[in-house]
Protein backbone atom coordinates (compact mmCIF):
# COMPACT_ATOMS: atom_id res chain seq x y z
CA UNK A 1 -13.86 3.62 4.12
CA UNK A 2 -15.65 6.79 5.02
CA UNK A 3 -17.00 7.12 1.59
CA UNK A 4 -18.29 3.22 1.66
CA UNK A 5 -19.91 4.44 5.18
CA UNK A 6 -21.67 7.72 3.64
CA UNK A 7 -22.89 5.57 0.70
CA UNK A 8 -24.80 3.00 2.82
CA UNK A 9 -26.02 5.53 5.19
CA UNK A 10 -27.39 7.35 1.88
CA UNK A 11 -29.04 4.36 0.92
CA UNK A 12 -30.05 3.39 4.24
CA UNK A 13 -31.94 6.73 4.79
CA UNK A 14 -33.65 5.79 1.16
CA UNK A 15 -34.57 2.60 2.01
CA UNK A 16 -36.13 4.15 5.07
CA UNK A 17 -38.88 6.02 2.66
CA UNK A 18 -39.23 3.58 0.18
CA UNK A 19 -40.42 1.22 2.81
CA UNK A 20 -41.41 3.02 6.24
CA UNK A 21 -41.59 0.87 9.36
CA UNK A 22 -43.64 3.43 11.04
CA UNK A 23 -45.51 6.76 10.05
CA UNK A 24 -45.27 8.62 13.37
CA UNK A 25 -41.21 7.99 13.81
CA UNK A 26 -39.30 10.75 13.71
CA UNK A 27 -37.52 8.94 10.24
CA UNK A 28 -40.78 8.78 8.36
CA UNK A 29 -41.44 12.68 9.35
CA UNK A 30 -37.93 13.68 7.15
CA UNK A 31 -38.85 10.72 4.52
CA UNK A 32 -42.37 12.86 3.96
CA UNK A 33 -39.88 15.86 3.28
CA UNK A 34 -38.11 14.57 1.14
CA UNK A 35 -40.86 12.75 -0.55
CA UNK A 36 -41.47 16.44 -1.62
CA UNK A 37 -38.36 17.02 -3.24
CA UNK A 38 -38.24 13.74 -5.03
CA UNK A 39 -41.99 13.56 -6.49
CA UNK A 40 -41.32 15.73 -9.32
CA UNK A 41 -38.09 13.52 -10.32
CA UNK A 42 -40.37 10.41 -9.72
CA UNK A 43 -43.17 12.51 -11.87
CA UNK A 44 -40.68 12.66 -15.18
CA UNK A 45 -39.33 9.12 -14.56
CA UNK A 46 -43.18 7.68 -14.71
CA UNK A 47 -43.66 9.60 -17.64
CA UNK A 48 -40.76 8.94 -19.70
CA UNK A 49 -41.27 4.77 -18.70
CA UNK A 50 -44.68 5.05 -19.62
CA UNK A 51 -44.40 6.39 -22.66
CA UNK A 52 -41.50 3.97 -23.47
CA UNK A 53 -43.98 1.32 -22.64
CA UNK A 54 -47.02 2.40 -24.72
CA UNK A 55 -44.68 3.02 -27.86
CA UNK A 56 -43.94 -1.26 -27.19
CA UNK A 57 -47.05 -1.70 -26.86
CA UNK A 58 -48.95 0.09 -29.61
CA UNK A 59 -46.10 -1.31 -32.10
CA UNK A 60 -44.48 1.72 -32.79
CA UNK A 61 -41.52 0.04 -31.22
CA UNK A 62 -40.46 -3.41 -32.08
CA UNK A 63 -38.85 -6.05 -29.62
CA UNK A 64 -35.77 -7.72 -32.12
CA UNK A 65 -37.25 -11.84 -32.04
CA UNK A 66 -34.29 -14.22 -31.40
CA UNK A 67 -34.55 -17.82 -32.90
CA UNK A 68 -35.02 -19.49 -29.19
CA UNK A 69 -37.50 -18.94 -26.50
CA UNK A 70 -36.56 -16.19 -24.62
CA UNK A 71 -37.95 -16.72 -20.70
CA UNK A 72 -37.15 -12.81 -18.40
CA UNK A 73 -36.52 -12.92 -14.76
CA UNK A 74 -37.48 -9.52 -13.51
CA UNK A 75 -38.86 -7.24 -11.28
CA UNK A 76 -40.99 -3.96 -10.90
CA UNK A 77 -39.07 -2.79 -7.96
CA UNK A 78 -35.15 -1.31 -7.33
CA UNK A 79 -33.09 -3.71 -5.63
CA UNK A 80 -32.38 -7.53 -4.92
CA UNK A 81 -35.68 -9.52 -4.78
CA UNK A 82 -33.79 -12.95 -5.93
CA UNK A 83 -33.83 -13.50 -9.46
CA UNK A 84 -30.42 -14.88 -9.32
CA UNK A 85 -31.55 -17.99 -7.63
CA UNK A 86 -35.16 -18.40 -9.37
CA UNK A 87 -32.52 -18.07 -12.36
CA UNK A 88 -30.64 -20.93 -11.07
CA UNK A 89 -33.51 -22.86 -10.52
CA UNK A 90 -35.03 -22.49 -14.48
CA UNK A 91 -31.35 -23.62 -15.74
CA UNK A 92 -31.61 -26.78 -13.76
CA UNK A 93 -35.12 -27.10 -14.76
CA UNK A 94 -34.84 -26.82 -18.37
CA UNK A 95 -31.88 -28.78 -18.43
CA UNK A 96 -34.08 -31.33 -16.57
CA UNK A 97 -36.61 -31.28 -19.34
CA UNK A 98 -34.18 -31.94 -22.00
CA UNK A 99 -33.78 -27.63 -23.06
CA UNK A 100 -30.49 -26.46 -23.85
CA UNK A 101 -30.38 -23.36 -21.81
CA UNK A 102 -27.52 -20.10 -22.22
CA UNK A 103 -28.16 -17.20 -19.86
CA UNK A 104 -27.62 -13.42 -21.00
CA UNK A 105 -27.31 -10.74 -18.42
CA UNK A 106 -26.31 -6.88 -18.32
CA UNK A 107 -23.53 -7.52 -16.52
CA UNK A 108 -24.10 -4.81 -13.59
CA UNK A 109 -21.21 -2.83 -12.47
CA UNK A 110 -18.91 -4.63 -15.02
CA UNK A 111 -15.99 -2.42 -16.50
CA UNK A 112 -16.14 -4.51 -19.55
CA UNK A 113 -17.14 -3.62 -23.03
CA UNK A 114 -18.88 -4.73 -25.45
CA UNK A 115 -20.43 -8.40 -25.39
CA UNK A 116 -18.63 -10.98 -24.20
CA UNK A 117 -18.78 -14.63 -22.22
CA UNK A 118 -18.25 -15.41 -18.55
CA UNK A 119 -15.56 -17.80 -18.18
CA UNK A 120 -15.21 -19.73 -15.05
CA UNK A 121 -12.10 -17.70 -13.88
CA UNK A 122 -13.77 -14.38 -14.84
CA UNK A 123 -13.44 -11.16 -12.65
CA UNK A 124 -16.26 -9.51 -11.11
CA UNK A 125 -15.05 -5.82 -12.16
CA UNK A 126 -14.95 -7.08 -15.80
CA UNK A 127 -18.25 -9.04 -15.88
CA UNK A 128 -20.09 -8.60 -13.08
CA UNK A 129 -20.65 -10.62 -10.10
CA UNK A 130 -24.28 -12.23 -10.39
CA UNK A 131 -22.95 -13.59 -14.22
CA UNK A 132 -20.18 -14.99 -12.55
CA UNK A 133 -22.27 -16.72 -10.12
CA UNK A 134 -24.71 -18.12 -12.96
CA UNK A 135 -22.09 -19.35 -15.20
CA UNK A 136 -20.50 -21.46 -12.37
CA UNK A 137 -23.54 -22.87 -10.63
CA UNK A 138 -25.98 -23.46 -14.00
CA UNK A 139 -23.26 -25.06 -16.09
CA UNK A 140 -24.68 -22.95 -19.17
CA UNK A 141 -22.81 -20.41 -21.09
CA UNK A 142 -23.20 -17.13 -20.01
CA UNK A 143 -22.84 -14.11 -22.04
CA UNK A 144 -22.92 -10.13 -20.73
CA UNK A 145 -24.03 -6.85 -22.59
CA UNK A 146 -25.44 -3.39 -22.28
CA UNK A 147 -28.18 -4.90 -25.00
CA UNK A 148 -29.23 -8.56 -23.71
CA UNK A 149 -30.44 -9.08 -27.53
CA UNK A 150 -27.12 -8.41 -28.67
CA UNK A 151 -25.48 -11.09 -25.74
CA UNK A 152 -28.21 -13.31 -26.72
CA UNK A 153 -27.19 -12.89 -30.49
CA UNK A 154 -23.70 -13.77 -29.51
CA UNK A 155 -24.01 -16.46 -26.98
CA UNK A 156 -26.57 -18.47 -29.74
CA UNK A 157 -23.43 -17.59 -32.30
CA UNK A 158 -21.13 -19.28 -29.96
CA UNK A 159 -23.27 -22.24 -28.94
CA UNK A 160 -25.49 -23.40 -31.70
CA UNK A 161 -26.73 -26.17 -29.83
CA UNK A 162 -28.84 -23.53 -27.43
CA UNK A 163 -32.22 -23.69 -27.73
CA UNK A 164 -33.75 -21.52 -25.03
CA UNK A 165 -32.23 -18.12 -23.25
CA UNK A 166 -32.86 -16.90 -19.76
CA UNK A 167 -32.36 -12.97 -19.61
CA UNK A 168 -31.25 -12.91 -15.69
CA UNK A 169 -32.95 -9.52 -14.96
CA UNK A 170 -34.35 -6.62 -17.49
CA UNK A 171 -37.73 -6.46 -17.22
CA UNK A 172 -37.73 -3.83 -18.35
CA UNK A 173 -35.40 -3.89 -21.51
CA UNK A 174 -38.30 -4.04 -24.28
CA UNK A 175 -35.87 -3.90 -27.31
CA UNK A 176 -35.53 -7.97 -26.23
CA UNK A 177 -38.86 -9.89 -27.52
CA UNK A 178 -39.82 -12.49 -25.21
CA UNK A 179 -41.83 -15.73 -24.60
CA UNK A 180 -42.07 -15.56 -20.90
CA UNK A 181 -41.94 -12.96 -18.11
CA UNK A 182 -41.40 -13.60 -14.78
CA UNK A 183 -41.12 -11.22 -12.47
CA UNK A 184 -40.08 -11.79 -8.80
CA UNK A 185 -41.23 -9.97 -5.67
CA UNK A 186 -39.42 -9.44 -2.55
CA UNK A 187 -42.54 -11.20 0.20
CA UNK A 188 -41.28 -9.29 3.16
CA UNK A 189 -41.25 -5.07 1.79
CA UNK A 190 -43.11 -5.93 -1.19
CA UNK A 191 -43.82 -2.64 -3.21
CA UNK A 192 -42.82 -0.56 -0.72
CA UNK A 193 -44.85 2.73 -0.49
CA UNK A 194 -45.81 2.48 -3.86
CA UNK A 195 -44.50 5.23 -5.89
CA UNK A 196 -42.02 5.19 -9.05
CA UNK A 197 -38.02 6.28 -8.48
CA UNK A 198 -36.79 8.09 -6.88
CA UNK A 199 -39.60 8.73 -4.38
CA UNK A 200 -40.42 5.04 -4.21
CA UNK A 201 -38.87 1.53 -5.19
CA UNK A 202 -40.74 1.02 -8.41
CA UNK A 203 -39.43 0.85 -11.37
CA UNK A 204 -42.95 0.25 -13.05
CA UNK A 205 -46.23 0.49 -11.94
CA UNK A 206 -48.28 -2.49 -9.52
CA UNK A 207 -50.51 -2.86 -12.99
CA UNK A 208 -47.13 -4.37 -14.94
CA UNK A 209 -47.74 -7.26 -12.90
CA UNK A 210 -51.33 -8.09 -15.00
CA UNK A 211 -49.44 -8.43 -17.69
CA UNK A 212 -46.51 -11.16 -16.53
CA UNK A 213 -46.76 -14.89 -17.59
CA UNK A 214 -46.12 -15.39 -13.56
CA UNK A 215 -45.24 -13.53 -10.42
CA UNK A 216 -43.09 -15.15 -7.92
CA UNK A 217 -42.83 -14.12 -4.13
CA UNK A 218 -39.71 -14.77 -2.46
CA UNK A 219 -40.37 -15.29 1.36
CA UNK A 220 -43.12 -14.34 3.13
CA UNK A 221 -46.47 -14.85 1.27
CA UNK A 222 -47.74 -10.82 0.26
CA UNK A 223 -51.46 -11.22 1.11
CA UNK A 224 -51.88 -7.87 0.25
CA UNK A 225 -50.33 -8.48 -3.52
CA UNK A 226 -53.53 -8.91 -6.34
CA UNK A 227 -52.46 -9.05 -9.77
CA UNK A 228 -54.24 -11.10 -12.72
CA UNK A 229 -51.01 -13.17 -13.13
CA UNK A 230 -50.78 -16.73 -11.52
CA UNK A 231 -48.50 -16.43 -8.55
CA UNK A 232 -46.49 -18.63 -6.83
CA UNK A 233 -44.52 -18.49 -3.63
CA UNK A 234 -40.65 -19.21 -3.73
CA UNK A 235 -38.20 -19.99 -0.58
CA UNK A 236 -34.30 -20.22 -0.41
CA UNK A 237 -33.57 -23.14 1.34
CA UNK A 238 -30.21 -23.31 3.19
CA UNK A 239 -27.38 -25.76 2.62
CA UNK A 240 -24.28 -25.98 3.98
CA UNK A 241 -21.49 -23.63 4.62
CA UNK A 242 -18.51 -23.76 1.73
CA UNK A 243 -15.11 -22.79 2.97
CA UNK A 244 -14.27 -20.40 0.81
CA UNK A 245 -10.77 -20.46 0.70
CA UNK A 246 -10.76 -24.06 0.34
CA UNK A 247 -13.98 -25.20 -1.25
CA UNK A 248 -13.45 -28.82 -0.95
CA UNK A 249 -14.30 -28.22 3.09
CA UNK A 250 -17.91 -27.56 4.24
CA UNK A 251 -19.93 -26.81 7.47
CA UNK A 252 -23.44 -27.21 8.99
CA UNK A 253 -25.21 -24.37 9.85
CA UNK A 254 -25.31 -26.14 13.72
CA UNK A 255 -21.14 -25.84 13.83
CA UNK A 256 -22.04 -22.22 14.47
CA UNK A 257 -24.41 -22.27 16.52
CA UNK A 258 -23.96 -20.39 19.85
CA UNK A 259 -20.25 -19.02 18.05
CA UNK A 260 -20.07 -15.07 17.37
CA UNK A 261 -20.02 -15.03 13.36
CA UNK A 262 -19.75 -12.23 11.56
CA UNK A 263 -22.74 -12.20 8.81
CA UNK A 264 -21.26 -10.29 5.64
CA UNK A 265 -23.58 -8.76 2.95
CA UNK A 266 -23.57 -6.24 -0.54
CA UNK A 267 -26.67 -7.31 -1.78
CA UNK A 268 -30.16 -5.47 -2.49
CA UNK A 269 -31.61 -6.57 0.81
CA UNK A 270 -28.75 -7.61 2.87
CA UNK A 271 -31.76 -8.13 5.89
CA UNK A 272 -33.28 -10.85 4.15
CA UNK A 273 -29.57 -12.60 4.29
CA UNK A 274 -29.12 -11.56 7.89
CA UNK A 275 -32.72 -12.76 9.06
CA UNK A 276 -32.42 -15.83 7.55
CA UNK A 277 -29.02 -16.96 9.62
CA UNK A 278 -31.32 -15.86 12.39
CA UNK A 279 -33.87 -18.05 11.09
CA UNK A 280 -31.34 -21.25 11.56
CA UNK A 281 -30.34 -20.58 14.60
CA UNK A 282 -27.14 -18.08 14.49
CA UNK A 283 -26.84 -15.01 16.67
CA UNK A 284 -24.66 -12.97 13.34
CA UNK A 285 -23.04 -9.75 14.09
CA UNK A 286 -24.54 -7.89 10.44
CA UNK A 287 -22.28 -5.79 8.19
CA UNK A 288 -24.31 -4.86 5.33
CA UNK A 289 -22.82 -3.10 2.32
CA UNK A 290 -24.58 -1.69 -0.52
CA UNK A 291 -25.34 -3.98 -3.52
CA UNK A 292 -22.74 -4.80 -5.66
CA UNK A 293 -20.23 -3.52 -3.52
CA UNK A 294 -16.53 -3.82 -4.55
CA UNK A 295 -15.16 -5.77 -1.72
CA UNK A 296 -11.85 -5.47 -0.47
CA UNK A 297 -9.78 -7.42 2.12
CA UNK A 298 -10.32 -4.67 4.84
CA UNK A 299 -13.62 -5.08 4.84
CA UNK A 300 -13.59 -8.85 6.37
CA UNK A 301 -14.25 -9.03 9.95
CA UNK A 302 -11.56 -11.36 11.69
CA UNK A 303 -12.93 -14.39 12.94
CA UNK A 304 -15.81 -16.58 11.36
CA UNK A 305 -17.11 -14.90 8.65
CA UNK A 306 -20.62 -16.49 6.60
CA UNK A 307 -21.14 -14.71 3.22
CA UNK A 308 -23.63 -14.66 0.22
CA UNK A 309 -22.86 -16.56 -2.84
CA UNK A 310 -23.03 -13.61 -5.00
CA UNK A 311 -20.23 -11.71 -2.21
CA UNK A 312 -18.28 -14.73 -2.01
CA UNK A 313 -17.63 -14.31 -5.65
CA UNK A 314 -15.66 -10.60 -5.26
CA UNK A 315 -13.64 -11.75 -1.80
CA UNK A 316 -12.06 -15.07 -2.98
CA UNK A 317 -9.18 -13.93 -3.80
CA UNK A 318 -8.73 -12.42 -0.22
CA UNK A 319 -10.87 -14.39 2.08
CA UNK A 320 -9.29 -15.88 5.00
CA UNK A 321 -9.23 -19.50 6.26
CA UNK A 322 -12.81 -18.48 8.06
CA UNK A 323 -14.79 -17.22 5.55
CA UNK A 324 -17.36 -19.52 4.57
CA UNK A 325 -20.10 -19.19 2.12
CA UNK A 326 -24.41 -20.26 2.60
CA UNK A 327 -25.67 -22.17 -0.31
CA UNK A 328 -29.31 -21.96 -0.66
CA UNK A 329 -31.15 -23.05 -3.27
CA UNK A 330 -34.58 -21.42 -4.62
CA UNK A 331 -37.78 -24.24 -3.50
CA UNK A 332 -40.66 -23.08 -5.63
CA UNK A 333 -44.17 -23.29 -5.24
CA UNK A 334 -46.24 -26.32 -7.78
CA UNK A 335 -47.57 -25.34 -11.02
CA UNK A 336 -45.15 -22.81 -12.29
CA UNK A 337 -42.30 -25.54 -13.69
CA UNK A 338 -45.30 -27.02 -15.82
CA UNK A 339 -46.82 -23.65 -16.55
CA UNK A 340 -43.26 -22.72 -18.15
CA UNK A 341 -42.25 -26.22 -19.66
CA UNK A 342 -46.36 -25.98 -21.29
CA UNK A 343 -45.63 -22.97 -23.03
CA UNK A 344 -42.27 -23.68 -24.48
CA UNK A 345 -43.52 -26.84 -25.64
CA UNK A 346 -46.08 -25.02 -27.89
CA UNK A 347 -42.75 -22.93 -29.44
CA UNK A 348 -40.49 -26.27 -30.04
């Protein structure tokens, strides 16, 4: 426990410079110190991505071409900005449209080797815990590796009848040819203070965004964001709560209301979770854990209990008969479903 604690205060401290609430506090005086000890590190890391990125540019590096439209769901920054969902929402649309879609992801945190599928009874610590999540709320296969071409050479082995792949995060993994980039943008901290890891959030420059087929901006609308891209604004709308010992039971959000309810979190942004139960009326009590955290039963508060979809997936096993899970589902902004559905009807 006191390691989990030391972790998030780590990470909280972090988060603290990355995206600074106030210059004058006595925080943002130690963030500008360490912003001296961390700008050479963030110096190399620029360097060595740029470089990366001009070699895949100039053609002295090739992308490996799979025989399906391949549509990324990224991001420029470190951290949860929710591609998972916008993910979500492309399956359902492209199975909509008549597509055949399979999803490839990395498989984050995922003991695992090699490439293999997600099954529906899956473990997180084998997988990961955002695959497990796709392959049980898409109804598409799902396939995890280090090298998304190599899932997305396995999962189109194993399911001829796929005819488009959605690469649930790397952005930034060039060695994967694609049709379609999206990359999502967290509305509320945007880019942060603007500087590459470790001294800022970004993984890649602002100027990445110029060349994206669309930029997405979960919550709030960034004003302040100008990038050549089309950009459209994306909300997650809440459903009800899922019992999550016994899914077959749900919830409104208004049985809550005025209760104490624990709010449980281990995502990138475990705020934007917290503010939204806010949002709908709830008074939670937060316990935020970093992302991808490897839940255990000790770490459920007693009482009621509302959890992310992505947590739930790690605490089933344990939950209690008050844990209950928020479904939301992404709502997206006009113009980018024909956008996408335009340009993989030029590649069919």
């Amino acid at each position: 426990m006191s390691d989990t604690i030391g972790v998030i205060g780590a990470i909280s401290v972090l988060l603290e410079c990355w995206y600074p609430r106030s210059e004058r506090s006595a925080v943002a005086v130690r963030c500008r110190v360490l912003a001296l000890c961390l700008a050479p590190l963030a110096g190399l890391f620029f360097l060595i991505a740029e470089l990366r990125s001009r070699f895949y540019r100039s053609g002295f590096l090739h992308g490996e071409r799979l025989p399906v439209p391949v549509i990324v769901v990224g991001n420029i920054t470190a951290g949860g900005t929710g591609k998972t969902p916008l993910t979500l929402w492309l399956a359902q649309l492209l199975r909509t449209a008549g597509w055949r879609p399979g999803i490839v992801s990395r498989g984050y945190r995922g003991q695992g080797h090699g490439v293999r599928p997600v099954l529906l009874e899956s473990v997180a610590d084998q997988v990961g815990d955002e695959p497990i999540l796709l392959a049980r709320q898409s109804g598409c296969p799902v396939w995890v590796g280090a090298r998304r071409v190599d899932a997305g050479r396995a999962l189109l082995a194993a399911h001829p009848e796929v005819d488009v792949l959605l690469c649930d995060d790397g952005l930034q993994h060039l060695s994967l040819a694609r049709d379609i980039e999206i990359a999502v943008i967290d509305g509320a901290r945007g880019l942060g203070n603007g500087h590459r890891l470790p001294w800022g959030p970004l993984r890649e420059g602002a100027r990445r965004l110029e060349r994206v087929t669309a930029v997405v901006i979960n919550g709030e609308n960034l004003t302040a964001l100008k990038c050549a891209a089309p950009t459209y604004a994306m909300q997650l709308q809440a459903g009800v709560l899922r019992n999550l010992r016994d899914p077959a039971r749900t919830a409104a959000i208004a049985d809550f209301v005025g209760r104490p309810v624990a709010a449980l979190a281990g995502i990138g942004h475990p705020q934007r979770f917290f503010a939204q139960l806010v949002r709908l009326g709830l008074t939670p009590v937060p316990h935020a854990f970093a992302d991808h955290h490897p839940f255990v039963a000790a770490d459920l508060p007693h009482g009621p209990v509302i959890m992310t979809a992505k947590d739930a997936v790690k605490c089933a096993a344990f939950a209690h008969p008050d844990c209950w899970v928020l479904e939301v589902d992404a709502v997206v902004e006009e113009g980018l479903q024909g956008r996408i559905l335009k340009i993989l009807g030029l590649n069919r």
